[in-house]
Each structure stands twice: as C-alpha cells, then as structure tokens.
N, C-alpha and C. Protein backbone atom coordinates (compact mmCIF):
# COMPACT_ATOMS: atom_id res chain seq x y z
N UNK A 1 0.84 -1.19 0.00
CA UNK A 1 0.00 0.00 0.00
C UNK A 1 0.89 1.25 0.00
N UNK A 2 0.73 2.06 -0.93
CA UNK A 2 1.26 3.61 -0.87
C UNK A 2 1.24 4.29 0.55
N UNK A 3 2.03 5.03 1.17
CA UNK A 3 1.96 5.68 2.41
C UNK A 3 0.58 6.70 2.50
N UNK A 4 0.30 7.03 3.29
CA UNK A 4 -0.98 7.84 3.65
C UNK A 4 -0.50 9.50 2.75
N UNK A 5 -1.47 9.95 2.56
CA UNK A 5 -1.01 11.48 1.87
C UNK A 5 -2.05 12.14 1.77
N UNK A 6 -1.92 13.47 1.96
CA UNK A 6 -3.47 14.67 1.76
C UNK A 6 -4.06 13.62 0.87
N UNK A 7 -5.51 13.83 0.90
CA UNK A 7 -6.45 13.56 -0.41
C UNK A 7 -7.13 14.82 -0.50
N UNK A 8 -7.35 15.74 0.65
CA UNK A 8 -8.49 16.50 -0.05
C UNK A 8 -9.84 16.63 0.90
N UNK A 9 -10.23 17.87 0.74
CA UNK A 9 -11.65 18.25 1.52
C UNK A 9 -12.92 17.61 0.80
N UNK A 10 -12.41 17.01 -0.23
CA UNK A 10 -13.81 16.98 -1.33
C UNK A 10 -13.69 15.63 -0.98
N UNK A 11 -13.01 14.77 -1.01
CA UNK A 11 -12.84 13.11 -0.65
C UNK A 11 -13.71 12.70 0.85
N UNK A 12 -13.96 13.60 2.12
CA UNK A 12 -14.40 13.91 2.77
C UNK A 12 -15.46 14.49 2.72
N UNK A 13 -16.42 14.99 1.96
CA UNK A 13 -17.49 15.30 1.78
C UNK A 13 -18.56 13.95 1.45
N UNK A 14 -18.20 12.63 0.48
CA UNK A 14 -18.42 11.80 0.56
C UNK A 14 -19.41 11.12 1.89
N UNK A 15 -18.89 11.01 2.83
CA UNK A 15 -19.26 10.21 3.99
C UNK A 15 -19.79 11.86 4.94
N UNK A 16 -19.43 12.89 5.09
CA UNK A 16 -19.35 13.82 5.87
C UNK A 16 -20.33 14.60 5.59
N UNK A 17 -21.31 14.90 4.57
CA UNK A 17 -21.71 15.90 4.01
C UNK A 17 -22.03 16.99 4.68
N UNK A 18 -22.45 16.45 5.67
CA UNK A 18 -23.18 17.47 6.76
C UNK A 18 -21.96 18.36 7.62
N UNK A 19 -20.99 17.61 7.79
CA UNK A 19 -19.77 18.27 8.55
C UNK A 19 -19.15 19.14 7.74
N UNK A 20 -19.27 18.84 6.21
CA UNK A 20 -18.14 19.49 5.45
C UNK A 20 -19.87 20.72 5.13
N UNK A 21 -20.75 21.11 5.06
CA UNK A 21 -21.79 22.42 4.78
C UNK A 21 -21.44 23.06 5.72
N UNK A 22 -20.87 22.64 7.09
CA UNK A 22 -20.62 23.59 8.01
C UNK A 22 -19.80 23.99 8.14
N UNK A 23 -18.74 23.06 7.60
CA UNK A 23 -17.21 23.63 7.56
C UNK A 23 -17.30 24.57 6.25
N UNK A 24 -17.62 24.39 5.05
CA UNK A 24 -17.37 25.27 4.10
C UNK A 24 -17.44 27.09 4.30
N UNK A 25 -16.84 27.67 3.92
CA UNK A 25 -17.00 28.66 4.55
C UNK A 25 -16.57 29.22 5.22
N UNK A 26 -16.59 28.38 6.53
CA UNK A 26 -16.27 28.77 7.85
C UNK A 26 -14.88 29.78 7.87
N UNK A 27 -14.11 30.31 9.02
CA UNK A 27 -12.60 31.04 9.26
C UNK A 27 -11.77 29.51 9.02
N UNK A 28 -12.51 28.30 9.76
CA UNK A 28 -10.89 27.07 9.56
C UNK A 28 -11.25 26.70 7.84
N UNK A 29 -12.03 26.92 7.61
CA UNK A 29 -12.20 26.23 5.75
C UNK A 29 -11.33 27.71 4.90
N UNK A 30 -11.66 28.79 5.84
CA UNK A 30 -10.73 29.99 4.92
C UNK A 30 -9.16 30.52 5.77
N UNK A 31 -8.79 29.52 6.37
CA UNK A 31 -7.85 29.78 7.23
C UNK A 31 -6.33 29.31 6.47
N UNK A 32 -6.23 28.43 5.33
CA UNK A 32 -5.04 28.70 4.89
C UNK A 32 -5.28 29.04 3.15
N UNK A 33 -4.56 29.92 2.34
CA UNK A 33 -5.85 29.62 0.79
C UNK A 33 -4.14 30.21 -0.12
N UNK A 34 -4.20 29.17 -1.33
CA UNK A 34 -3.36 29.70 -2.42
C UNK A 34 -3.89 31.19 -2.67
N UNK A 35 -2.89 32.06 -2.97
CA UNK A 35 -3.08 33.08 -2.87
C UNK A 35 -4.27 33.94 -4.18
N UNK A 36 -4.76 34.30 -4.06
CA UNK A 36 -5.88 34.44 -5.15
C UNK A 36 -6.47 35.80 -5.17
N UNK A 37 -7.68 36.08 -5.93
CA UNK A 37 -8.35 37.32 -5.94
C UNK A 37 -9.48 37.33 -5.21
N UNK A 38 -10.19 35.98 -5.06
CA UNK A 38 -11.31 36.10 -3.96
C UNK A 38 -10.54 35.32 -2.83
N UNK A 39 -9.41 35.66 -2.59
CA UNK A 39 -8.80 35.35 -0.96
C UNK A 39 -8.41 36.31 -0.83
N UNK A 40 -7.67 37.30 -1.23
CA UNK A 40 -6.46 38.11 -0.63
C UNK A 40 -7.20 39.40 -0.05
N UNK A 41 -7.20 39.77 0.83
CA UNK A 41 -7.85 40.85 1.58
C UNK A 41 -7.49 42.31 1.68
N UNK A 42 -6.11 42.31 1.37
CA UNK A 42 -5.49 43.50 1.98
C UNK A 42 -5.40 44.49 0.53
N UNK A 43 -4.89 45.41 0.78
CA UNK A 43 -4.71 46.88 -0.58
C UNK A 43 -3.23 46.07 -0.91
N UNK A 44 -3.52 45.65 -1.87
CA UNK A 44 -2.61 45.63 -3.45
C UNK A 44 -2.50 46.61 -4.63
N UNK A 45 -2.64 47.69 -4.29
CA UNK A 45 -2.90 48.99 -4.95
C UNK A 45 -1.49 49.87 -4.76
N UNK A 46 -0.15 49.16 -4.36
CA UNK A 46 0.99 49.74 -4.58
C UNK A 46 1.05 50.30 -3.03
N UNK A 47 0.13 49.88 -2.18
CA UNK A 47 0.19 50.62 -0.96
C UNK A 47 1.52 50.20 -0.44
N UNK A 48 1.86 51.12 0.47
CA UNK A 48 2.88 51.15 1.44
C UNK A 48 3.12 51.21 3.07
N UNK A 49 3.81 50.80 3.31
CA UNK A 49 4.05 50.32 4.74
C UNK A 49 5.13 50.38 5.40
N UNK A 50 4.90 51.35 6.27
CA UNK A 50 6.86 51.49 6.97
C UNK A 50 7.30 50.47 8.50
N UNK A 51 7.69 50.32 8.77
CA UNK A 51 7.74 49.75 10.23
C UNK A 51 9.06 49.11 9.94
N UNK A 52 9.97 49.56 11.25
CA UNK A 52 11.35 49.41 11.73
C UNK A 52 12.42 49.78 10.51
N UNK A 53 12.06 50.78 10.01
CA UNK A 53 13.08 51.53 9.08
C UNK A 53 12.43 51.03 8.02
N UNK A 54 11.83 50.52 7.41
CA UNK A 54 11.62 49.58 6.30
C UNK A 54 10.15 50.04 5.97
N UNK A 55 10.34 50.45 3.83
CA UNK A 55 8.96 50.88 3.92
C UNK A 55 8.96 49.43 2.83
N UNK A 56 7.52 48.58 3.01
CA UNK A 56 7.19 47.74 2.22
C UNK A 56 5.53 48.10 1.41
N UNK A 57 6.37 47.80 -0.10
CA UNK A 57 5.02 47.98 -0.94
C UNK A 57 4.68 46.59 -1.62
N UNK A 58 3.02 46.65 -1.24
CA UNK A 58 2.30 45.38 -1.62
C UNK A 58 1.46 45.84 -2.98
N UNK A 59 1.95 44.89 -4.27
CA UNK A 59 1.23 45.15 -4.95
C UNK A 59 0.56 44.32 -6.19
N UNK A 60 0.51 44.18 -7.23
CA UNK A 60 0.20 43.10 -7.84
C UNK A 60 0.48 42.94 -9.58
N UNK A 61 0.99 42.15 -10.21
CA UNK A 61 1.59 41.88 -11.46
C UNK A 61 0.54 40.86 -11.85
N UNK A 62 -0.48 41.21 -13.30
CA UNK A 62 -1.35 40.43 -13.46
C UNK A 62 -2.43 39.41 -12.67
N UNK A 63 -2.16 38.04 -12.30
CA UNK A 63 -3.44 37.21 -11.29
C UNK A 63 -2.65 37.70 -9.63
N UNK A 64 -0.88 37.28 -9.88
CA UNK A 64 -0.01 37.56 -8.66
C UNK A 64 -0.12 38.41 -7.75
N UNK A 65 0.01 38.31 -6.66
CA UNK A 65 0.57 39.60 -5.46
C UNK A 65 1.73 39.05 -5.29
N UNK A 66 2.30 40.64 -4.56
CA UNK A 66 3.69 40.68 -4.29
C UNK A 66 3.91 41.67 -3.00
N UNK A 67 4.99 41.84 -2.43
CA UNK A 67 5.33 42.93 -1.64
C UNK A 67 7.50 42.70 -2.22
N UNK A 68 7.52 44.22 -1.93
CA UNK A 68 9.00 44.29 -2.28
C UNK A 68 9.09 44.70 -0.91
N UNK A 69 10.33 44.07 -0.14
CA UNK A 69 10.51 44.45 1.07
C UNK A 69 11.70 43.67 1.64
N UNK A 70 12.35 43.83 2.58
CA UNK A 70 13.14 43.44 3.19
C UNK A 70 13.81 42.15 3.39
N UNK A 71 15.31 41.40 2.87
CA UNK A 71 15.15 40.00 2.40
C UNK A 71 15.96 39.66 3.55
N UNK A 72 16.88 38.27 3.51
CA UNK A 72 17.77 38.13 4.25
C UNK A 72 19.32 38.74 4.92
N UNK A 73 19.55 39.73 3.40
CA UNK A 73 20.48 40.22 3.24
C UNK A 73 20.50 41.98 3.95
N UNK A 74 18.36 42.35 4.73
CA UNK A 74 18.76 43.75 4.79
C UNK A 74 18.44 44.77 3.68
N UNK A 75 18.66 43.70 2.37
CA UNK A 75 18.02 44.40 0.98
C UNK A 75 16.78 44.32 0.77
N UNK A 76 16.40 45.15 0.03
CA UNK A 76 14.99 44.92 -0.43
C UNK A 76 15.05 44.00 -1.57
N UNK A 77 13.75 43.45 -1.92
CA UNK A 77 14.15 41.99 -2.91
C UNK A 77 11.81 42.39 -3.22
N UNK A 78 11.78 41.35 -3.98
CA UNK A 78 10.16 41.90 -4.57
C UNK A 78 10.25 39.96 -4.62
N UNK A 79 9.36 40.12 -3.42
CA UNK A 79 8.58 38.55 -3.25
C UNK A 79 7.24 38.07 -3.74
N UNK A 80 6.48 36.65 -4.63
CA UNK A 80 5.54 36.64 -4.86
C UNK A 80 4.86 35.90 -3.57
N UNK A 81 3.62 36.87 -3.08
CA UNK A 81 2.78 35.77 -2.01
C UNK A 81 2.21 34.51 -2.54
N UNK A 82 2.59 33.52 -1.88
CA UNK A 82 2.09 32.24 -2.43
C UNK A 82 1.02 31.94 -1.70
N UNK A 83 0.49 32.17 -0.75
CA UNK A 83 -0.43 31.67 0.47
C UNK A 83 -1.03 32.75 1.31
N UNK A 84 -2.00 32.55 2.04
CA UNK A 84 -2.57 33.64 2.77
C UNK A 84 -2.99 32.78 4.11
N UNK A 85 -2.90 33.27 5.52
CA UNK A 85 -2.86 32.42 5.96
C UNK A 85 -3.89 33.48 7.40
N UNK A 86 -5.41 33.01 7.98
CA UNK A 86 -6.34 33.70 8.07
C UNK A 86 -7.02 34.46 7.66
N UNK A 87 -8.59 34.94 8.34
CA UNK A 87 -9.43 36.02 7.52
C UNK A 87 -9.84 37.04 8.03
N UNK A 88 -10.52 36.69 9.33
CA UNK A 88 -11.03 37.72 9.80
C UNK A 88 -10.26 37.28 11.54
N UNK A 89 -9.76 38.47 12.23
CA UNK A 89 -9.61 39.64 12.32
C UNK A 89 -8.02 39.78 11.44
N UNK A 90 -7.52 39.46 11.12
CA UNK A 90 -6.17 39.57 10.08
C UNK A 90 -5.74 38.11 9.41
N UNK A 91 -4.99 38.91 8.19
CA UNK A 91 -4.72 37.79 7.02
C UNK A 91 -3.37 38.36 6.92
N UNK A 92 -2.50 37.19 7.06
CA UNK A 92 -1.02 37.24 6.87
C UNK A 92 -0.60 36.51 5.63
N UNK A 93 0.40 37.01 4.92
CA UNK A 93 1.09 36.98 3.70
C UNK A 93 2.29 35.74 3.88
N UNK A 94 2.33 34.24 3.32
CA UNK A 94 3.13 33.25 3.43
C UNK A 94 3.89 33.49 1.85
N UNK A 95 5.16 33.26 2.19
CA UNK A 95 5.76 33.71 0.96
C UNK A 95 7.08 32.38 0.81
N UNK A 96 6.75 31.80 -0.27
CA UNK A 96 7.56 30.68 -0.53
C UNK A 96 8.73 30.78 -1.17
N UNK A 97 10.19 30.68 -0.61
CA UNK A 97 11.42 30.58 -0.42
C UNK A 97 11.69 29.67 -1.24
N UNK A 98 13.17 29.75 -2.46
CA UNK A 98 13.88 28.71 -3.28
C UNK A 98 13.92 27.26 -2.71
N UNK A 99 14.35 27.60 -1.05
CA UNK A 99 14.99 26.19 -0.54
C UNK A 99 13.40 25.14 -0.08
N UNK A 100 12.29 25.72 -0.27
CA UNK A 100 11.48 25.10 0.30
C UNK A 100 10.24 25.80 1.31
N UNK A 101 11.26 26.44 2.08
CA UNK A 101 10.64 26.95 3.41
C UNK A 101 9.44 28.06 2.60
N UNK A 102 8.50 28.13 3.80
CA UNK A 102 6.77 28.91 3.33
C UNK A 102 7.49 29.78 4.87
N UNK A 103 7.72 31.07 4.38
CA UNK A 103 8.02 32.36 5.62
C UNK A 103 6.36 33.29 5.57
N UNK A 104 6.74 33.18 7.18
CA UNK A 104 5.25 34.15 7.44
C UNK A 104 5.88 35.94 7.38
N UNK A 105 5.04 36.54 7.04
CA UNK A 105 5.70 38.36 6.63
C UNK A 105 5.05 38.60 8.20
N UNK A 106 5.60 39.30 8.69
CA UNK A 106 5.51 40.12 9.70
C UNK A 106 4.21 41.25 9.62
N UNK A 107 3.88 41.92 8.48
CA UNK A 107 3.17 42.43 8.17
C UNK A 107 1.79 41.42 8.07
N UNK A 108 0.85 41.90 8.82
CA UNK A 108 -0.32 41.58 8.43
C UNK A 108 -1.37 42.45 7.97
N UNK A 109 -2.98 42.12 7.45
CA UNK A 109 -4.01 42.93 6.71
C UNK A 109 -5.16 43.16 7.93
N UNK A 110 -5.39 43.82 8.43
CA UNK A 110 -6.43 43.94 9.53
C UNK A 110 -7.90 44.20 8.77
N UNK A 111 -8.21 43.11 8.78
CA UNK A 111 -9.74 42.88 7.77
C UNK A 111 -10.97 43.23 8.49
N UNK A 112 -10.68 44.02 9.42
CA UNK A 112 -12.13 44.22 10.21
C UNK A 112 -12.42 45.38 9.50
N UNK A 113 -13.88 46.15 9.51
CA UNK A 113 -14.51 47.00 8.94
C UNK A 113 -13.51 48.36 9.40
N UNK A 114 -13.31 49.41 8.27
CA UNK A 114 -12.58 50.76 8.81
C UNK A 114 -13.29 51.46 10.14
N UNK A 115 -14.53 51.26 10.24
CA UNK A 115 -14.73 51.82 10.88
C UNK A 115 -14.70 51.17 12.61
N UNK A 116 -13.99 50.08 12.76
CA UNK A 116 -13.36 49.55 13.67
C UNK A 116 -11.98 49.51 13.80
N UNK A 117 -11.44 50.54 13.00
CA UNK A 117 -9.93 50.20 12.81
C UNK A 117 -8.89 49.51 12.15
N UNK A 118 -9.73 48.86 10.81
CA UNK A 118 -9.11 48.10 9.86
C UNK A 118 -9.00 48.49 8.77
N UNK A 119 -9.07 47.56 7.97
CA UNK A 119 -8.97 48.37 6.43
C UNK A 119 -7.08 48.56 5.90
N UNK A 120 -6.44 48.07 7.22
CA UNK A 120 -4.93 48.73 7.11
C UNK A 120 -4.08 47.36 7.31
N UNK A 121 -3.13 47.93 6.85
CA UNK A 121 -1.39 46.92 7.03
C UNK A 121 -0.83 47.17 8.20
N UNK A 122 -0.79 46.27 8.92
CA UNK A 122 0.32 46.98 10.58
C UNK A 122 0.92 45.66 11.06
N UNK A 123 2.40 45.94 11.65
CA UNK A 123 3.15 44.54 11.84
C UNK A 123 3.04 44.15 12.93
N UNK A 124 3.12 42.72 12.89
CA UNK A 124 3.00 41.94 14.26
C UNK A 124 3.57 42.54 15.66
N UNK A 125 4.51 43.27 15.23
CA UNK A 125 5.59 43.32 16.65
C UNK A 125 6.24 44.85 16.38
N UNK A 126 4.85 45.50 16.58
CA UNK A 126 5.32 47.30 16.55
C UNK A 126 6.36 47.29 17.18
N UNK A 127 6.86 46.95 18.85
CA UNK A 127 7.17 47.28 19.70
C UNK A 127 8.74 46.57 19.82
N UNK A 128 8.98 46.05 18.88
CA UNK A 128 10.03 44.95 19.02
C UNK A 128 10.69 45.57 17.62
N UNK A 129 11.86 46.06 17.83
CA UNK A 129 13.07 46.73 17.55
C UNK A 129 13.76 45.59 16.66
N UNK A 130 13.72 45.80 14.91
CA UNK A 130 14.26 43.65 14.38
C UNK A 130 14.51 44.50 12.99
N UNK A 131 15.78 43.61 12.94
CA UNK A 131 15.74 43.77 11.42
C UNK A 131 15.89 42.87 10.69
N UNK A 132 16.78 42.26 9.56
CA UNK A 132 16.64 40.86 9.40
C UNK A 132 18.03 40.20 9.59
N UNK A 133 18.68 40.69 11.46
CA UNK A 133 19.31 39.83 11.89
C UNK A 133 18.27 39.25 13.68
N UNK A 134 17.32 39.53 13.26
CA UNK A 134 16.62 39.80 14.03
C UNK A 134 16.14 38.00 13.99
N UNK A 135 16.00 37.44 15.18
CA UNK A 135 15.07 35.83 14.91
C UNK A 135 13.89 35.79 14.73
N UNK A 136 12.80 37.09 14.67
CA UNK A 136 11.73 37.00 14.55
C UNK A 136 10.93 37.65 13.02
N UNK A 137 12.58 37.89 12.48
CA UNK A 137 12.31 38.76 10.94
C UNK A 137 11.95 37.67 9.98
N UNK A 138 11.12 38.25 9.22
CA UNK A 138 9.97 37.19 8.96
C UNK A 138 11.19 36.20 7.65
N UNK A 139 12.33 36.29 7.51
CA UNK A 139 13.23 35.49 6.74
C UNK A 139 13.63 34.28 8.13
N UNK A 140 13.44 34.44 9.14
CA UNK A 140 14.23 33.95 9.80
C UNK A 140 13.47 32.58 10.33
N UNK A 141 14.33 31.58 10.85
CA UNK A 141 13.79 30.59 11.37
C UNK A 141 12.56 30.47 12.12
N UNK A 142 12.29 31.21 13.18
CA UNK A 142 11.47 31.24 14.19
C UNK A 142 9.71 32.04 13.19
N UNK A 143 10.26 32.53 12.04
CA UNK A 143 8.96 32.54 11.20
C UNK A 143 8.57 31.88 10.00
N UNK A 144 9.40 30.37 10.50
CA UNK A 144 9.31 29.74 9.02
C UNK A 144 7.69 28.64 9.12
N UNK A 145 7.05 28.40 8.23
CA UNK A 145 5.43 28.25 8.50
C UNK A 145 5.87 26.97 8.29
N UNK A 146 6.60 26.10 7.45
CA UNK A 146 6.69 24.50 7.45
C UNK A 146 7.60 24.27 7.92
C-alpha cells in the first residue's frame, strides 16, 4: 500500500456531508488559501508600509501579489505571495522561499470594517526593535510556517 497522503476536503465530503456544509466557509475552511483574488484581503494597490526603518510595498503583477521588502540580506528583494494564511480579524502573507521553506511576513491585513480600525497593514511586533538579523524577521527561522 502507498503511504498515507493529503487527499483533499472533497474526498471527505463523501461520507461527511453534513460536517463538510458547516465547515465550508467557515474562518478554519478559509484559514489557509493559495493566494488568489477572492482570498487576498489587503490593498494591493501599490500601498505602502513602513515599520522598523523599512517601507514595504504590496502590490500586484497580473493574477499575482507581491510585496518588495526586506530580504535576508537587509536588501529589499520583490517577493511573490504564495499563500494567505487567516481572515477575519487579520490575514497574513506566506511567501515561498527557493529552498522550500513557506516564511510568514511580519506584516499583516487587519480585515475588520474601517470603521473599527481596519482596512490597514500593521506589523505583528510594533514594539520589538528587528531587522533581518533579528530571529523573529519574517526570513528567519522562528517565522518559518513548514
């Protein structure tokens, strides 16, 4: 027998039907999503974002998003988001690395209504002084998602 491996939410609908109408939808059914146009939440409109010296712009090249921003090196470098990872109250940007690794961006999308204070880009860790020798800079180990 072949080893066990994902099959799939739809393979599970089969026997589940009723579990998977409630799950569809739901924050855990929209909680991790290839990056897309009816997933991605935040301003891809070239917006910009400063936090810890560093201004990062999120924006988009045809179906793609991107942000150019801060790499391992300190440089700026222009990353494609591969993944989005939550919905509501924020959606963070997973961005897939040559060697493998899926890095979470520090920057997240605060998807609650503007008139609660969202609508905006603001980073995980205002208060925490990092750059990318930093262990919590989103190149770095301690933000690697696999």
């Amino acid at each position: 027998m072949p080893p066990p491996s994902f099959v799939g939410s739809e393979q599970c609908i089969q026997c589940h039907e009723t579990e998977a109408m409630a799950w569809r939808g739901s924050h855990h059914d929209l909680a991790m999503a290839e990056a897309s146009e009816n997933k991605m939440l935040g301003d891809f409109n070239n917006a910009e974002f400063t936090a810890h010296g560093v201004t990062s712009v999120f924006y988009r090249k045809g179906a793609d998003f991107f942000v150019r921003t801060d790499g391992p090196d300190g440089k700026l470098h222009h990353y494609r988001i591969a993944y989005t990872f939550g919905w509501h109250p924020l959606q963070q940007c997973l961005i897939k690395f040559r060697n493998g690794h899926i890095q979470a961006l520090g920057i997240a999308w605060d998807s609650r209504p503007r008139e609660a204070g969202g609508q905006r880009w603001f980073h995980l860790y205002p208060n925490e002084q990092m750059d990318y020798r930093h262990p919590q800079h989103r190149t770095a180990r301690d933000q690697n998602w696999n």
